[in-house]
N, C-alpha and C. Protein backbone atom coordinates (compact mmCIF):
# COMPACT_ATOMS: atom_id res chain seq x y z
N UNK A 1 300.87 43.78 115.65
CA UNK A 1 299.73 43.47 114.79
C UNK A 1 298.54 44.38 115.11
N UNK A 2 298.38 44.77 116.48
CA UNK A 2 297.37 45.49 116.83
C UNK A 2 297.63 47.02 116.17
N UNK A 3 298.82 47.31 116.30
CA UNK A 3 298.69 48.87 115.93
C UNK A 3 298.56 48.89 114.19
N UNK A 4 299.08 47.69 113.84
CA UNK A 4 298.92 47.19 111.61
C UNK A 4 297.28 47.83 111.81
N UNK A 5 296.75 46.65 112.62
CA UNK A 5 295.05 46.67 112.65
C UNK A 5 294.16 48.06 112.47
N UNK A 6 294.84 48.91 113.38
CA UNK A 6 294.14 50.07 114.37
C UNK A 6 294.70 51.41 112.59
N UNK A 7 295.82 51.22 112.72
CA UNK A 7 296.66 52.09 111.66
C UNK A 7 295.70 51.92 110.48
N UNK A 8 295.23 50.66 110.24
CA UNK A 8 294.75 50.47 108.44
C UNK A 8 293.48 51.16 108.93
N UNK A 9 292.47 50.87 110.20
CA UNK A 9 291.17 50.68 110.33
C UNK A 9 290.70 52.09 110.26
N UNK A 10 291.92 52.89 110.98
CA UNK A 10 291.72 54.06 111.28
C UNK A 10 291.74 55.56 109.76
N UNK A 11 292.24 55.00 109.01
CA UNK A 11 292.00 55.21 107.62
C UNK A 11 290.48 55.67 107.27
N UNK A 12 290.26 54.50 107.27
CA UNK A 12 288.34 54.44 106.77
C UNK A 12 287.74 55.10 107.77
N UNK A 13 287.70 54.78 109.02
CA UNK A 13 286.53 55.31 109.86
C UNK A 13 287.11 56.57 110.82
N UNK A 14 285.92 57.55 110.38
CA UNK A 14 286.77 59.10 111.28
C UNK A 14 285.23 59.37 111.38
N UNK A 15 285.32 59.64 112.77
CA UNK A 15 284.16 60.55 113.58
C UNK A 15 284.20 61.85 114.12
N UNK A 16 284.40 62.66 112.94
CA UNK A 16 284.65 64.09 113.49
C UNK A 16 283.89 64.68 115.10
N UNK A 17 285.41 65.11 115.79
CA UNK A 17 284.73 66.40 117.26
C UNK A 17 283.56 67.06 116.79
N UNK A 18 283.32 68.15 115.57
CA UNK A 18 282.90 68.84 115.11
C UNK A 18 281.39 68.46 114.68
N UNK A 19 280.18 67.79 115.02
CA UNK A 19 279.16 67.32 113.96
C UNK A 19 278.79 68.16 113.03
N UNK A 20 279.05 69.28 112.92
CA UNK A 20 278.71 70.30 111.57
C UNK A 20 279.28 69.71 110.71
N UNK A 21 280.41 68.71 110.33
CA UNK A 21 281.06 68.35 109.13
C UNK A 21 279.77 67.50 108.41
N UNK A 22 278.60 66.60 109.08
CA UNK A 22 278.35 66.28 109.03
C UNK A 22 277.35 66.89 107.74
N UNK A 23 276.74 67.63 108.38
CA UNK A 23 276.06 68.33 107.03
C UNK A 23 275.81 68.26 105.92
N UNK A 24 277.32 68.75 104.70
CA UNK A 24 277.47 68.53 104.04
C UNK A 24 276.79 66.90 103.46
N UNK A 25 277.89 66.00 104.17
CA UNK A 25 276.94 64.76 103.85
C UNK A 25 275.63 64.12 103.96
N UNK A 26 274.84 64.81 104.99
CA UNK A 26 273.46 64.41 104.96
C UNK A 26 272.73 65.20 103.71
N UNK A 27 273.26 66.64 103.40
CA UNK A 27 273.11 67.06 102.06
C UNK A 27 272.99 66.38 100.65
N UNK A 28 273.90 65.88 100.41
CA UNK A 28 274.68 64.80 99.56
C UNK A 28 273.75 63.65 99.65
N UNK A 29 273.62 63.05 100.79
CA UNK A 29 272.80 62.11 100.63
C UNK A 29 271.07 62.16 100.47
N UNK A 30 270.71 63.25 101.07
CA UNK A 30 269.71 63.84 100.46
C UNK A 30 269.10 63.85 99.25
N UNK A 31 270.53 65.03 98.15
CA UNK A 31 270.26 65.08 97.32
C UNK A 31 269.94 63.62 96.15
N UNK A 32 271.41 62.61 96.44
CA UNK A 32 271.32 61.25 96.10
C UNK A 32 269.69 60.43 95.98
N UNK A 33 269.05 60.82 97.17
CA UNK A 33 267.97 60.43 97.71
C UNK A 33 266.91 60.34 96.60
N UNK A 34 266.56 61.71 96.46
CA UNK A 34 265.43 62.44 96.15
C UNK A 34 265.66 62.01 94.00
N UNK A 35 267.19 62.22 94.03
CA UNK A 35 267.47 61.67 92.01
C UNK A 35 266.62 60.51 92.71
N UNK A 36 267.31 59.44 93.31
CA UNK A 36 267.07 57.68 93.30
C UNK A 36 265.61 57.96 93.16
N UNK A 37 264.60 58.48 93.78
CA UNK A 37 263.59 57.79 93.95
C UNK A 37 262.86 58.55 92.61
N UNK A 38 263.26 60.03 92.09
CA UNK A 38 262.75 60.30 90.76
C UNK A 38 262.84 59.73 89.68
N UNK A 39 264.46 59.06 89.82
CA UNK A 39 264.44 58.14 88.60
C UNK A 39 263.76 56.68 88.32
N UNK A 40 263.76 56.33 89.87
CA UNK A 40 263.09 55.07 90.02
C UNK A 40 261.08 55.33 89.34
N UNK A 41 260.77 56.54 89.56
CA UNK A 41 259.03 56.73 89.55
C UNK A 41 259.09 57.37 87.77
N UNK A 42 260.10 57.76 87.34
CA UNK A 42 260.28 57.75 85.77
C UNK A 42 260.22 56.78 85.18
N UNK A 43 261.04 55.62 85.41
CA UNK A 43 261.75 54.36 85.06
C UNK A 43 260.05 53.58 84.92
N UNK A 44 259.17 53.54 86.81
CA UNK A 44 258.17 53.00 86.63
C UNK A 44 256.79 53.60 85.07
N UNK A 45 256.45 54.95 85.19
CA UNK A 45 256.22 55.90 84.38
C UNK A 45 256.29 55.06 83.12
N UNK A 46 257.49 55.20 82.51
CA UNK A 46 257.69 54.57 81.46
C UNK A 46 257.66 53.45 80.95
N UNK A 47 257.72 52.43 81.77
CA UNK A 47 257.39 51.16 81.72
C UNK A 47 256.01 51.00 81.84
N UNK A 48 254.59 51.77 82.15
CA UNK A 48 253.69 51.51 82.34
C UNK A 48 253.37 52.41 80.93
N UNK A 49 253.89 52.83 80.35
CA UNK A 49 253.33 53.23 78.79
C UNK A 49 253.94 52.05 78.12
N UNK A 50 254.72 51.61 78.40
CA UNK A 50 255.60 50.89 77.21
C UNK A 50 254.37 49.28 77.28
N UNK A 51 253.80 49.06 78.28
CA UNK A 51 253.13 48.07 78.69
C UNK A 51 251.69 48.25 78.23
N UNK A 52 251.34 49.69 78.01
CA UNK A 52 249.80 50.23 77.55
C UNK A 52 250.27 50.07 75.99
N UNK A 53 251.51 50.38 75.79
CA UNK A 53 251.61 50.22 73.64
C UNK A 53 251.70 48.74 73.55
N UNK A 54 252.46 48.08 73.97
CA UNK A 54 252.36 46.63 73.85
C UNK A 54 250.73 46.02 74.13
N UNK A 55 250.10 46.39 75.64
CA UNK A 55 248.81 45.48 75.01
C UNK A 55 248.22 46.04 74.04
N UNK A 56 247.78 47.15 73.53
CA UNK A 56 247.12 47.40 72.51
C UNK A 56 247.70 46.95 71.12
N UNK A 57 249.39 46.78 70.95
CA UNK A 57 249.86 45.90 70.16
C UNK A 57 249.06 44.22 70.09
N UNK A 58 249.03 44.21 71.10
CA UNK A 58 248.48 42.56 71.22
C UNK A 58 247.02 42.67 70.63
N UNK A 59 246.60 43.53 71.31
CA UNK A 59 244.83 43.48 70.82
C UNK A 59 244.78 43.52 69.60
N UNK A 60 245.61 44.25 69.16
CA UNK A 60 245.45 44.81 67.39
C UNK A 60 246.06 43.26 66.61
N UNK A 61 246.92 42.75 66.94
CA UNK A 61 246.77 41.50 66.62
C UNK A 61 246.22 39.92 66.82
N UNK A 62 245.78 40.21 67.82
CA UNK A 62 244.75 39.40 68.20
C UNK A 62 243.12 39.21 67.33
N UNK A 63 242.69 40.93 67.43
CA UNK A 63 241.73 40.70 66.36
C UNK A 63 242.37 41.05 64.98
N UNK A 64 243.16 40.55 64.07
CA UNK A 64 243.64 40.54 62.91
C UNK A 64 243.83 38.88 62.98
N UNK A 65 243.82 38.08 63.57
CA UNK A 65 243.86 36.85 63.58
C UNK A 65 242.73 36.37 63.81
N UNK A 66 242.06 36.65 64.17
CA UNK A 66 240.53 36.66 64.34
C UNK A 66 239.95 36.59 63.22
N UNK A 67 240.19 38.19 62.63
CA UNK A 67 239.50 38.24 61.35
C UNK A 67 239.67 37.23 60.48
N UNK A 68 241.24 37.16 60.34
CA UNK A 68 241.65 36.01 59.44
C UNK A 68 241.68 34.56 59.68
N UNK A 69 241.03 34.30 60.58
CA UNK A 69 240.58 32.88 60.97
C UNK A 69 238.80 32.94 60.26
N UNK A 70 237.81 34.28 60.85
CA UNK A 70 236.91 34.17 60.37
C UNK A 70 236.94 34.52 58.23
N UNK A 71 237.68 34.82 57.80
CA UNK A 71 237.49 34.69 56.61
C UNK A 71 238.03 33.15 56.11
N UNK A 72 238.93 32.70 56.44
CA UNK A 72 239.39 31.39 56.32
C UNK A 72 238.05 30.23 56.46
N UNK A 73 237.04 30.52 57.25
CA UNK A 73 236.14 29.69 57.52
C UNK A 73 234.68 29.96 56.18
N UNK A 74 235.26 31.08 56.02
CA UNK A 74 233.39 31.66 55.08
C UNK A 74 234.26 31.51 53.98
C-alpha cells in the first residue's frame, strides 16, 4: 500500500536537482500575475463608468418626475 501511495504521489510532486527549471515557471506565473491584476483594474475602470452613466440616468429621471409631479400640481 505504501509503495500504491508513494507511486501515485510521486506523479504530482517533483522537485527538480536543477532550480533553473524553475524559472520558466516563476515566468509564467509572473506573466499570469501582471494579466490578473490588469484585468481586474479594467473590469474595476469600467464598472466605475457604467456606475457614473447610471447615476446620471437616475438624476435625469428623477428630475423628469419632479417636473411632472410639479405640473400635475399647477
Amino acid at each position: 500500500m505504501d509503495f500504491l501511495n508513494h507511486a501515485l504521489l510521486g506523479l504530482f510532486l517533483y522537485f527538480p536537482e536543477d532550480k533553473s527549471e524553475y524559472i520558466p515557471a516563476g515566468i509564467t506565473c509572473f506573466i499570469f500575475l501582471v494579466a490578473a491584476v490588469f484585468t481586474m483594474r479594467a473590469i474595476m475602470n469600467y464598472s466605475k463608468k457604467e456606475e457614473m452613466k447610471t447615476k446620471q440616468f437616475e438624476d435625469e429621471v428623477t428630475k423628469r418626475n419632479q417636473r411632472l409631479k410639479d405640473d400635475t400640481r399647477t
